[in-house]
N, C-alpha and C. Protein backbone atom coordinates (compact mmCIF):
# COMPACT_ATOMS: atom_id res chain seq x y z
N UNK A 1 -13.92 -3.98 22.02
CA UNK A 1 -13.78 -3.26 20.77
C UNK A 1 -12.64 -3.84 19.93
N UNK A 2 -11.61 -3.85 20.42
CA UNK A 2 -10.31 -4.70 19.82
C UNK A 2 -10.47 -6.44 19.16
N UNK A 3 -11.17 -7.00 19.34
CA UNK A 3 -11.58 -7.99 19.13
C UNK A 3 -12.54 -8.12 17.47
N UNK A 4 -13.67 -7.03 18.14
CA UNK A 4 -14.66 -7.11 17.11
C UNK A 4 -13.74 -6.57 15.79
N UNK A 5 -13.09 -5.06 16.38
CA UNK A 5 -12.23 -4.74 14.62
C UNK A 5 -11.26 -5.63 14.01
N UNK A 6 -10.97 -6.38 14.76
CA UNK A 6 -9.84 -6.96 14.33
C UNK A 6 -10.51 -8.39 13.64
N UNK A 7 -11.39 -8.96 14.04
CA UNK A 7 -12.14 -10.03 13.17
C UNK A 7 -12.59 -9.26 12.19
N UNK A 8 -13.87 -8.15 11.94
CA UNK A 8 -14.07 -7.83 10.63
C UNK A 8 -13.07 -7.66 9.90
N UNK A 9 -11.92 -6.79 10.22
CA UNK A 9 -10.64 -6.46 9.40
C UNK A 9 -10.45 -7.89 8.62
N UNK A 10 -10.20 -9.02 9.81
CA UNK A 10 -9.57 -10.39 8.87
C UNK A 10 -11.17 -11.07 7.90
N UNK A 11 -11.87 -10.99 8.72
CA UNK A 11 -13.12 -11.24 7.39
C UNK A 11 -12.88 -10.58 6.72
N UNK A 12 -12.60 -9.13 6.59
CA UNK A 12 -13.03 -8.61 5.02
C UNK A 12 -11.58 -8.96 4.28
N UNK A 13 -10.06 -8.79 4.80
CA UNK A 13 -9.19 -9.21 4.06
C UNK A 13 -9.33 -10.77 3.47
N UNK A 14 -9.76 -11.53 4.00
CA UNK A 14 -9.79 -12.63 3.98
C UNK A 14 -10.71 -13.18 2.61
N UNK A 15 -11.45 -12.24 2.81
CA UNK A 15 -12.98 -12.31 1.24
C UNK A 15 -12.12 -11.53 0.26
N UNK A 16 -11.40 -10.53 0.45
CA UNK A 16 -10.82 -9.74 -0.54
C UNK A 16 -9.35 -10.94 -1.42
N UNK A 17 -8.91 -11.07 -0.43
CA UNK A 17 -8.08 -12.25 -0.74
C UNK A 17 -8.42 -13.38 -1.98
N UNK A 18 -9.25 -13.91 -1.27
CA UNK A 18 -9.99 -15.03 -2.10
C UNK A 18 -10.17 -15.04 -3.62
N UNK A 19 -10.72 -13.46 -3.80
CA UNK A 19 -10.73 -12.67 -4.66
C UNK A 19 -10.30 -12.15 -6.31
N UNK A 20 -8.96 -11.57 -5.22
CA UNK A 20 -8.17 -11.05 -5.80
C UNK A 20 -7.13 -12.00 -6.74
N UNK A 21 -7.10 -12.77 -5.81
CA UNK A 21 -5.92 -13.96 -6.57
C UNK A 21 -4.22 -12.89 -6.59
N UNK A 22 -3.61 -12.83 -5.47
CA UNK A 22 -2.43 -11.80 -5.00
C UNK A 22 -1.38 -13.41 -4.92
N UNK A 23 -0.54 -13.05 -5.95
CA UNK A 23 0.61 -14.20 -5.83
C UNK A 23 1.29 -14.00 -4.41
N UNK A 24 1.96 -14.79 -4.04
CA UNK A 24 3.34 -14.54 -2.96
C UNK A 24 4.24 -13.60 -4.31
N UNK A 25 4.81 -12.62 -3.04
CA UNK A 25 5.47 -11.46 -3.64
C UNK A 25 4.64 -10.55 -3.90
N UNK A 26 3.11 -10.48 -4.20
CA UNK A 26 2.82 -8.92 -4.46
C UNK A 26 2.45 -8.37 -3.59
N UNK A 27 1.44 -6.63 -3.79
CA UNK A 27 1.55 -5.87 -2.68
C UNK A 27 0.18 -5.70 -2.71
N UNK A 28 -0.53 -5.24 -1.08
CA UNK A 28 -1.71 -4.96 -0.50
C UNK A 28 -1.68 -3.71 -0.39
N UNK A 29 -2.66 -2.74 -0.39
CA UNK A 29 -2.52 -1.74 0.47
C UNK A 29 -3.20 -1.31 1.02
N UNK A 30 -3.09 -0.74 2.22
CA UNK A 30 -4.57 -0.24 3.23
C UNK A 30 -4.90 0.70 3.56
N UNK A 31 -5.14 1.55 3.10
CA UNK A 31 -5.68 3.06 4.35
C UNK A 31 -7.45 2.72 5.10
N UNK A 32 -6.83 3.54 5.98
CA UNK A 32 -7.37 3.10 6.73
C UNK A 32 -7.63 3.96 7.99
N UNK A 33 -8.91 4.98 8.18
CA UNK A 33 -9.34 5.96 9.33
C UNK A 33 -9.71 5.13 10.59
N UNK A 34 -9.12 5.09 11.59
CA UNK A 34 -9.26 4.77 12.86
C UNK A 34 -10.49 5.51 13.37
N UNK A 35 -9.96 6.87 13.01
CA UNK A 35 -11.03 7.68 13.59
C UNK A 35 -12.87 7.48 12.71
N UNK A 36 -12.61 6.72 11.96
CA UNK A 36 -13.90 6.61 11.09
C UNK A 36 -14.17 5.35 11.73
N UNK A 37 -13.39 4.49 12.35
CA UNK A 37 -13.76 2.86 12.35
C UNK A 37 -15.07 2.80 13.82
N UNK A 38 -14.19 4.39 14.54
CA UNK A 38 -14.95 4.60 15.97
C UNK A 38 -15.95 5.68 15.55
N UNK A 39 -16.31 5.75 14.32
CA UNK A 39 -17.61 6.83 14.44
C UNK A 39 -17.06 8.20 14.19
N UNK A 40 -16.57 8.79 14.60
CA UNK A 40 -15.70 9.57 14.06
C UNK A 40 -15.13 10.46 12.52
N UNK A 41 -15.53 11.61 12.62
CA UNK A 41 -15.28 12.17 10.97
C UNK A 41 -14.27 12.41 10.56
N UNK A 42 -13.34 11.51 9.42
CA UNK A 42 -12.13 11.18 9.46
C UNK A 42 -10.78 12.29 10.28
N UNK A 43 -10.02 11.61 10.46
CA UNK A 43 -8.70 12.80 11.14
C UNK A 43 -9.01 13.42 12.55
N UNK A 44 -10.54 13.14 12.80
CA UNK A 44 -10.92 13.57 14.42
C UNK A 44 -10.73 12.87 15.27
N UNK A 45 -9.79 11.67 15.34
CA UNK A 45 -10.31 10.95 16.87
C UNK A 45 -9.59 9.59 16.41
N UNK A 46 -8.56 9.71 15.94
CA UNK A 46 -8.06 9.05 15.92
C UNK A 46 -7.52 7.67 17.30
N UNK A 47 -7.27 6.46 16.95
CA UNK A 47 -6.79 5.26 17.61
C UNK A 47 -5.72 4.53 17.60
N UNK A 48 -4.91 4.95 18.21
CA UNK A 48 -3.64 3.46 18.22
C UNK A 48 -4.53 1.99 18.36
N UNK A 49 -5.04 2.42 19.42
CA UNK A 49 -5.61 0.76 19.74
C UNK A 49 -6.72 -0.03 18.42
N UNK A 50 -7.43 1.11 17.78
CA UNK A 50 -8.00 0.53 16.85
C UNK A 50 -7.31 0.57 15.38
N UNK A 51 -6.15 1.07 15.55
CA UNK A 51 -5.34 0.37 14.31
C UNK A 51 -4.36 -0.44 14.31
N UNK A 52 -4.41 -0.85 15.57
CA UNK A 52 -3.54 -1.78 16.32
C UNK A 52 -4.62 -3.27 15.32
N UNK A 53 -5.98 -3.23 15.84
CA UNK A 53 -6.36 -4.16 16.14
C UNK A 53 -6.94 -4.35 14.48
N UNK A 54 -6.79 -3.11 13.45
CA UNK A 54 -6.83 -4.05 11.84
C UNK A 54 -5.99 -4.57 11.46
N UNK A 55 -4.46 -3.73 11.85
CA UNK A 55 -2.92 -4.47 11.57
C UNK A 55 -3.10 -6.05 11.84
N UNK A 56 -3.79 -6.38 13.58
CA UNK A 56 -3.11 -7.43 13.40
C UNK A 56 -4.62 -8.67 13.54
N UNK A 57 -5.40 -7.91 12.70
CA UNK A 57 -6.23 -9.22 11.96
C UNK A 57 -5.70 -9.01 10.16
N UNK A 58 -4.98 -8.24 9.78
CA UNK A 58 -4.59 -8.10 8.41
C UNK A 58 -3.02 -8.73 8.01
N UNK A 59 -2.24 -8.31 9.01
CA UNK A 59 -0.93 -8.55 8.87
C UNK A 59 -0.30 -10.24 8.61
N UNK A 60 -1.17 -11.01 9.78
CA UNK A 60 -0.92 -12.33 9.55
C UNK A 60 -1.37 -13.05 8.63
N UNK A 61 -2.48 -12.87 7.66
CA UNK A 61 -3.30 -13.28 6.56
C UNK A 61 -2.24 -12.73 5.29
N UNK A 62 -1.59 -11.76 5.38
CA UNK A 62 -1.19 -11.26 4.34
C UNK A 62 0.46 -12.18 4.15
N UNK A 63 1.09 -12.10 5.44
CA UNK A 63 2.32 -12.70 6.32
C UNK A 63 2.20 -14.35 5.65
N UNK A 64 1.32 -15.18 5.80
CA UNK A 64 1.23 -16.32 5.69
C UNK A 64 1.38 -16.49 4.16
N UNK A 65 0.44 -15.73 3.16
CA UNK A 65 0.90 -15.80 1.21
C UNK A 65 1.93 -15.05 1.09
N UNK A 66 3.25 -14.98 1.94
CA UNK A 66 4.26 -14.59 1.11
C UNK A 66 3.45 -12.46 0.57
N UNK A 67 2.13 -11.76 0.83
CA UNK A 67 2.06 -10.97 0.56
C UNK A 67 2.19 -9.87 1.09
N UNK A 68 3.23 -8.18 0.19
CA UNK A 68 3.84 -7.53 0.86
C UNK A 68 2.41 -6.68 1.59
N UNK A 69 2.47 -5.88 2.70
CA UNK A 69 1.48 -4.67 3.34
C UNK A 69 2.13 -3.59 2.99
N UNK A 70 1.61 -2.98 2.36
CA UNK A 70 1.90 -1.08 2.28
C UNK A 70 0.64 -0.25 3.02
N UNK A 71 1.08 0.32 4.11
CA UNK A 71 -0.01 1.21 5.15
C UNK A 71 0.15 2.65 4.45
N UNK A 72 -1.01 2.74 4.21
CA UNK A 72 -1.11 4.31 3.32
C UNK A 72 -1.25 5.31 4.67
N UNK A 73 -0.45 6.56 4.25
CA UNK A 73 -0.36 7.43 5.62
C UNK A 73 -1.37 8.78 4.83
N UNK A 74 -1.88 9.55 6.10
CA UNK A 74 -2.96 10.58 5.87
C UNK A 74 -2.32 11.94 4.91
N UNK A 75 -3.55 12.53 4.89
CA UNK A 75 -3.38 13.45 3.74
C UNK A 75 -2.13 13.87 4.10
N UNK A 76 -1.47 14.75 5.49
CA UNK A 76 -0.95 15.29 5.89
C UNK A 76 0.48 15.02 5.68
N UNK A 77 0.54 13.79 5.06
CA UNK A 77 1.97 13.03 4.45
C UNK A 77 1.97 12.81 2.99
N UNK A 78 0.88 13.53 2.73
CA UNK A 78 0.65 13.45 1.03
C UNK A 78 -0.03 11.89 0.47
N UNK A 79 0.19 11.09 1.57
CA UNK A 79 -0.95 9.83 1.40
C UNK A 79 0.86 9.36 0.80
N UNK A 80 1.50 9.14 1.42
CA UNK A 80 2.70 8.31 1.16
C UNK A 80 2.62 7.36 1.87
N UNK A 81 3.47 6.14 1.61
CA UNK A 81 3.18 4.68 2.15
C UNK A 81 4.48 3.94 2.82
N UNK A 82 4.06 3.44 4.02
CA UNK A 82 4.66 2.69 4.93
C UNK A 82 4.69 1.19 4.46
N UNK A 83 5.90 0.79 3.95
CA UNK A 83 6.42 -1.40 3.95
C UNK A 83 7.76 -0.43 4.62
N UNK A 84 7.54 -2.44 4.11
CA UNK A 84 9.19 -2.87 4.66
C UNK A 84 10.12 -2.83 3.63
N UNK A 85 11.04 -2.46 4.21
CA UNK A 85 12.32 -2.02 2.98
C UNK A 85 13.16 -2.72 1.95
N UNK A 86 12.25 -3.92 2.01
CA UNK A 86 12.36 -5.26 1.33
C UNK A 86 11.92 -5.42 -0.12
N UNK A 87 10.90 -5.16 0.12
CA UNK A 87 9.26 -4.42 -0.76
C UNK A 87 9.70 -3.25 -1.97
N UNK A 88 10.10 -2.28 -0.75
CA UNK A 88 10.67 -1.21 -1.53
C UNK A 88 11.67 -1.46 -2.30
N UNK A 89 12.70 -2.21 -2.27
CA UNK A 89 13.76 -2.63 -3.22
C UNK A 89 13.17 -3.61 -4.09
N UNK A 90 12.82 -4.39 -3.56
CA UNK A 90 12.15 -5.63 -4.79
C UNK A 90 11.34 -4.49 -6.07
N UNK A 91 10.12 -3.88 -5.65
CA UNK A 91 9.49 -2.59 -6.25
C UNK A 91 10.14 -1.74 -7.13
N UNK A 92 11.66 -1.23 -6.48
CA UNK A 92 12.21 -0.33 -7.36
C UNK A 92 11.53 1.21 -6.85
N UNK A 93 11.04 0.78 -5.51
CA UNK A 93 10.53 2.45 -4.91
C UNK A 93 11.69 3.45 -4.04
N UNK A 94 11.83 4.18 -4.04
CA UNK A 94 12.59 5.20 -3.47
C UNK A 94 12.52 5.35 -2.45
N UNK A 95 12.95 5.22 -1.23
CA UNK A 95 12.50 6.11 -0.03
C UNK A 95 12.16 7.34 0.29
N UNK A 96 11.61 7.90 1.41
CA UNK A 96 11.53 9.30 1.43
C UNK A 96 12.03 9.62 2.84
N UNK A 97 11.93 10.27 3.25
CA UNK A 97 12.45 10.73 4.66
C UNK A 97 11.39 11.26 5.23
N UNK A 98 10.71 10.11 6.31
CA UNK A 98 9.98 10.84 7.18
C UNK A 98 9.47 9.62 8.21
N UNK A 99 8.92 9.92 8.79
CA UNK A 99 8.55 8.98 10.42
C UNK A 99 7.04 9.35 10.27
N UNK A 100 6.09 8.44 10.57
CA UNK A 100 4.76 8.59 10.36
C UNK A 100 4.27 8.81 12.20
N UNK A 101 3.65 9.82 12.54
CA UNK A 101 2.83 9.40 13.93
C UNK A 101 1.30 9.61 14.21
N UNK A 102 0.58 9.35 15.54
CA UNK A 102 -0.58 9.13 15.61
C UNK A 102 -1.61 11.20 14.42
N UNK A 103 -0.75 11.95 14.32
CA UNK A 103 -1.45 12.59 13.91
C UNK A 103 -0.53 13.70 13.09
N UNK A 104 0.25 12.92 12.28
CA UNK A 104 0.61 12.75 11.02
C UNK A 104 1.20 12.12 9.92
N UNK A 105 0.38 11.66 9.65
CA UNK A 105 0.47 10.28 9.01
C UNK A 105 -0.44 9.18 9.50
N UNK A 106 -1.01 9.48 10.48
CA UNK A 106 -1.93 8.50 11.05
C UNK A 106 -1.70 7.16 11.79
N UNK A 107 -3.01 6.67 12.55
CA UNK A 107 -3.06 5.56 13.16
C UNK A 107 -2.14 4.59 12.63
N UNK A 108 -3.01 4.17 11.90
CA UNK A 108 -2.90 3.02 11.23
C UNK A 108 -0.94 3.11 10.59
N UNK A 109 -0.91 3.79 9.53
CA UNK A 109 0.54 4.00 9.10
C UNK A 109 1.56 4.53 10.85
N UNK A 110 1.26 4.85 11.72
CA UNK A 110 2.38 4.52 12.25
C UNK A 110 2.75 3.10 13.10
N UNK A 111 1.05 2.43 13.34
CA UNK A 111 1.21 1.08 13.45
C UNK A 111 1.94 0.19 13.29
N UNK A 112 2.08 0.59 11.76
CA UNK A 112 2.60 -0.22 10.86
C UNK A 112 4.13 -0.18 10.86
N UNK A 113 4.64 1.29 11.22
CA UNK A 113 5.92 1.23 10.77
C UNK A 113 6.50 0.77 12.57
N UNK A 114 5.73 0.60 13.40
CA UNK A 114 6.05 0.37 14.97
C UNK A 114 6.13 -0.92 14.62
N UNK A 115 5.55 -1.71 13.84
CA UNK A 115 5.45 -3.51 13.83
C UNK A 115 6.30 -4.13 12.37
N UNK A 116 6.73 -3.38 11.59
CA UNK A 116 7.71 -3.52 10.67
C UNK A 116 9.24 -3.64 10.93
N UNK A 117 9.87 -4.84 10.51
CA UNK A 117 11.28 -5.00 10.55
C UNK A 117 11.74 -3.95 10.39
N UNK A 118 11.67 -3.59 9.43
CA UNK A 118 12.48 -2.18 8.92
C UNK A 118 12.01 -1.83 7.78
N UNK A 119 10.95 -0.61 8.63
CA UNK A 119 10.07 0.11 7.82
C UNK A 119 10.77 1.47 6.95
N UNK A 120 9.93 1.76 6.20
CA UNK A 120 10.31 3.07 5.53
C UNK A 120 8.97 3.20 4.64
N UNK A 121 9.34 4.97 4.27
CA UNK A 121 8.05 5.58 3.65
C UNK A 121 8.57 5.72 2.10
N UNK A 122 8.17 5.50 1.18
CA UNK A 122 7.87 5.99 -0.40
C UNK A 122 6.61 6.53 -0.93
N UNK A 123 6.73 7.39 -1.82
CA UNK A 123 5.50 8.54 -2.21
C UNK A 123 4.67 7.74 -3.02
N UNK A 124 5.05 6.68 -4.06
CA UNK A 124 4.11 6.45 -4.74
C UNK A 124 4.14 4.85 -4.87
N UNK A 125 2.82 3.95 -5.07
CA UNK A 125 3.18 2.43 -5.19
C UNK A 125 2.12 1.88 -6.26
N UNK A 126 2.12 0.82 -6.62
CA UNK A 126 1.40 -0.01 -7.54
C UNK A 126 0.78 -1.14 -6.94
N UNK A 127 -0.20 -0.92 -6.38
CA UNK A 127 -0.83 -2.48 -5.73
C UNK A 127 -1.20 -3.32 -6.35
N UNK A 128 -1.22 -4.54 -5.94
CA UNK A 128 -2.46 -5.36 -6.66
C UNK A 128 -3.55 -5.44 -6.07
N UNK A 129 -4.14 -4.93 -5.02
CA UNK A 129 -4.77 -4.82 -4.57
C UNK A 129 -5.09 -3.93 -2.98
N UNK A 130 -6.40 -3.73 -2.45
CA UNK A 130 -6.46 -3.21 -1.57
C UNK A 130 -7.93 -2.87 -0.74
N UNK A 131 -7.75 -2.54 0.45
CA UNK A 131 -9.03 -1.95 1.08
C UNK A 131 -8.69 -0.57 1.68
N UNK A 132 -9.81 -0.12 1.40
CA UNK A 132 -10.44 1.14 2.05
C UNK A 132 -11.18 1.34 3.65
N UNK A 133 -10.57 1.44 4.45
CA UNK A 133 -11.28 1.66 5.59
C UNK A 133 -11.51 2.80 6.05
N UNK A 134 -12.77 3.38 6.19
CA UNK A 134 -13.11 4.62 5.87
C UNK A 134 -13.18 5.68 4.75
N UNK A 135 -13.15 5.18 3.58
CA UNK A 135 -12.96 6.18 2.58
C UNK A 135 -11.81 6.90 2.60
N UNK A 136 -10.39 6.57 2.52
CA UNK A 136 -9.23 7.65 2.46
C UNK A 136 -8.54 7.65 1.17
N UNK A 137 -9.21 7.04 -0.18
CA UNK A 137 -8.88 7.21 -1.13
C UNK A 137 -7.22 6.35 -1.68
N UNK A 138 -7.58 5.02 -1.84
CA UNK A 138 -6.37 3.99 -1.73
C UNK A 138 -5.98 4.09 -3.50
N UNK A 139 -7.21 4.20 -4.40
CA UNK A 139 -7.00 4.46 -5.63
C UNK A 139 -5.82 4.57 -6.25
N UNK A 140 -5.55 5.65 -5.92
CA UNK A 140 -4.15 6.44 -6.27
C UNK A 140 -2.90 5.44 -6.28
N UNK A 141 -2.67 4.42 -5.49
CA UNK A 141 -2.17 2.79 -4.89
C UNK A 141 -2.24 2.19 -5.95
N UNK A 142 -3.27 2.16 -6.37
CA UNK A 142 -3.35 0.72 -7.15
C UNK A 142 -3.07 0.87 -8.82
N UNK A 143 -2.63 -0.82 -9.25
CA UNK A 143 -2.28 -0.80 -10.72
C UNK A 143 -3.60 -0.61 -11.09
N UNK A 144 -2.98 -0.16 -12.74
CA UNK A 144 -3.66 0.09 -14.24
C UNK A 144 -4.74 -1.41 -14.32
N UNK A 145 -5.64 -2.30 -14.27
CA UNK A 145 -7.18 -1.64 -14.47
C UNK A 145 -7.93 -2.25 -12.50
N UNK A 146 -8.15 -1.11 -11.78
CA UNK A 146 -8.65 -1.52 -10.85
C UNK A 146 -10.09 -2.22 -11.08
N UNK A 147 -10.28 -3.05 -10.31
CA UNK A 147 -11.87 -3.55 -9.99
C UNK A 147 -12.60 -3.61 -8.73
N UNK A 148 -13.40 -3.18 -8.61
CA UNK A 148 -14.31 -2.86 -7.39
C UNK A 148 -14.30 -4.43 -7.05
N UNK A 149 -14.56 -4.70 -5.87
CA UNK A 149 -14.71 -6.42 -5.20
C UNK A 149 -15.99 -5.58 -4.16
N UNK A 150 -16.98 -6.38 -4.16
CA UNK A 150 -18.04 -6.28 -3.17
C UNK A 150 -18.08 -7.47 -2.19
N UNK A 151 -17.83 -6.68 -1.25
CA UNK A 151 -17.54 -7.91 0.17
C UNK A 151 -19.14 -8.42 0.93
N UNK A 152 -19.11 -9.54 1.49
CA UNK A 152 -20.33 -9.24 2.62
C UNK A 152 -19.94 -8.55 3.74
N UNK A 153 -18.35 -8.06 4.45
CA UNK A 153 -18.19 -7.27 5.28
C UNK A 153 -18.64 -5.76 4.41
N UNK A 154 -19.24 -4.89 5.26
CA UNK A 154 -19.65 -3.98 4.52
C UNK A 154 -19.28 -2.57 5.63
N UNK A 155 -18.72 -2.78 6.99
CA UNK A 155 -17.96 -1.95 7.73
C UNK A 155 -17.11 -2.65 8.51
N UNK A 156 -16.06 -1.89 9.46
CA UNK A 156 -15.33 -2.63 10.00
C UNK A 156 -15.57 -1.20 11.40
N UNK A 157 -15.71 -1.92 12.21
CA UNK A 157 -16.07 -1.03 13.28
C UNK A 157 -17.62 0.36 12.53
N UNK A 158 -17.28 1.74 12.60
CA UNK A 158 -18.56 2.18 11.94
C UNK A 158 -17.74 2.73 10.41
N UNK A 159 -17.02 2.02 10.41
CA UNK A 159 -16.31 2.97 9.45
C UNK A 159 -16.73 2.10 7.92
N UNK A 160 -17.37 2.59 6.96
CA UNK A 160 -17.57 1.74 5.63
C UNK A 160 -16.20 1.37 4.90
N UNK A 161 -16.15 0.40 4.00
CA UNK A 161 -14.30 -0.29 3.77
C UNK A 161 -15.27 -0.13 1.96
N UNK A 162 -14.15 0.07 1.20
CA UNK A 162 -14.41 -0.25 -0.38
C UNK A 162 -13.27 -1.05 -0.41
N UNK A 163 -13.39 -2.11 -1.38
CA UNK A 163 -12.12 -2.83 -1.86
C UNK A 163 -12.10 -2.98 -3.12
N UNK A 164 -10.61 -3.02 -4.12
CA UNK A 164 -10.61 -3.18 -5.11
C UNK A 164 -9.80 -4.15 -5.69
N UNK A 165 -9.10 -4.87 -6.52
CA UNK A 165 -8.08 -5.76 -6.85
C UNK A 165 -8.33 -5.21 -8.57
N UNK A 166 -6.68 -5.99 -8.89
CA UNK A 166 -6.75 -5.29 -10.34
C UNK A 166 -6.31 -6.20 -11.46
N UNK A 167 -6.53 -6.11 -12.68
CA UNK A 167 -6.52 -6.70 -14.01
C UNK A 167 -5.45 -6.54 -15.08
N UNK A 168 -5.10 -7.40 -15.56
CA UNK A 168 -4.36 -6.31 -16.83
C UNK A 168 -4.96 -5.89 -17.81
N UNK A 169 -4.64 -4.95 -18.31
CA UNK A 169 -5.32 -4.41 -19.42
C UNK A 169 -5.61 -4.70 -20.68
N UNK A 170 -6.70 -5.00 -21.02
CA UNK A 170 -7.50 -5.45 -22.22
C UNK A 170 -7.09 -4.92 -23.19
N UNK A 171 -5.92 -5.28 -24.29
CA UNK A 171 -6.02 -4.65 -25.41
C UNK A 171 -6.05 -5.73 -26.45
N UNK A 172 -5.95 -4.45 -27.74
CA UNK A 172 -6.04 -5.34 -29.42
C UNK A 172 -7.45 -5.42 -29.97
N UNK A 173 -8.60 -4.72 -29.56
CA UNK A 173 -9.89 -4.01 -30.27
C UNK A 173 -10.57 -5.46 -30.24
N UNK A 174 -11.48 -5.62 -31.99
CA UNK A 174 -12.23 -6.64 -32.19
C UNK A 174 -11.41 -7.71 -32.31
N UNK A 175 -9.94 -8.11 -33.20
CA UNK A 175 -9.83 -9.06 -32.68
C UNK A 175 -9.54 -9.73 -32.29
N UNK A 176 -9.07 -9.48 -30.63
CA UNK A 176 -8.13 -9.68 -29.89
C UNK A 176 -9.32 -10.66 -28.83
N UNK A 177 -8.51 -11.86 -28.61
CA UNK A 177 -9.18 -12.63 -27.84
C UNK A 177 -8.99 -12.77 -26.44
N UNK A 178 -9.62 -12.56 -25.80
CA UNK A 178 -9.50 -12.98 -23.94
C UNK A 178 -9.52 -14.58 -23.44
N UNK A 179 -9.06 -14.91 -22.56
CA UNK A 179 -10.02 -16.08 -21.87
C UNK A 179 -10.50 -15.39 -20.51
């Protein structure tokens, strides 16, 4: 099982990547139901081991472009986000006070803050991008104009992933020119 999630995880980051076009220096972000990846209706059944095993087909892909990981934590933390405290200062994000675990804050976000130099939580972030594993609503994450990315990974374990990356915003009407 650890094997298989952890290759789709890096296939689908890996297509999302490609993608997105994420300089060194910007930020990812992931939520991500363990308990959805095993079949599971989100928040029921949760996995260390299977958020063990998206961390670390995600972490080194991201690790290698210089790009930051923010692990989005469950409702139960208000969907606040786990980096490294590096991130958070470069960002201009605040800390908050709290410790993420397997069942609050979730799998995946306490993964993250177990395999982080020196992790910490902030309430709100600006991605440039991100995936959805399981539907936990990463939206809220991401900059002003998101775009849907359609992957050929289309689950990662049983759990369905949406991904998005984002744009700047189109202004100046008729006649304002794009390339």
């Amino acid at each position: 099982m650890y094997e298989s999630i952890k290759k789709q995880a890096r296939a689908a980051v890996e297509e999302l990547l490609a993608v997105a076009q994420i300089k060194p220096g910007g930020l990812f972000v992931v939520g991500c139901s363990s308990s959805e990846i095993l079949g599971n209706t989100i928040g029921k059944g949760g996995s260390l081991e299977a958020a063990q095993a998206v961390f670390d087909g995600i972490w080194p892909l991201l690790n290698e472009r210089g790009i930051y990981l923010a692990a989005q934590c469950c409702e139960h933390l208000n969907r606040a986000l786990i980096l490294e405290e590096e991130a958070a200062e470069k960002f201009g994000y605040a800390p908050v006070t709290v410790v993420p675990w397997e069942h609050g804050g979730g799998s995946f976000a306490t993964t993250a803050w177990r395999n982080f130099a020196h992790p910490v939580a902030v309430e709100h972030i600006r991605a440039d991008a991100g995936i959805d594993i399981g539907l936990t609503m990463i939206g809220m994450h991401l900059k002003d104009v998101a775009v849907p990315v359609r992957l050929s990974v289309k689950t990662i374990g049983e759990a369905p992933i949406v991904c998005a990356r984002t744009r700047p915003k189109l202004i100046g009407g008729e006649r304002a020119r794009y390339e």
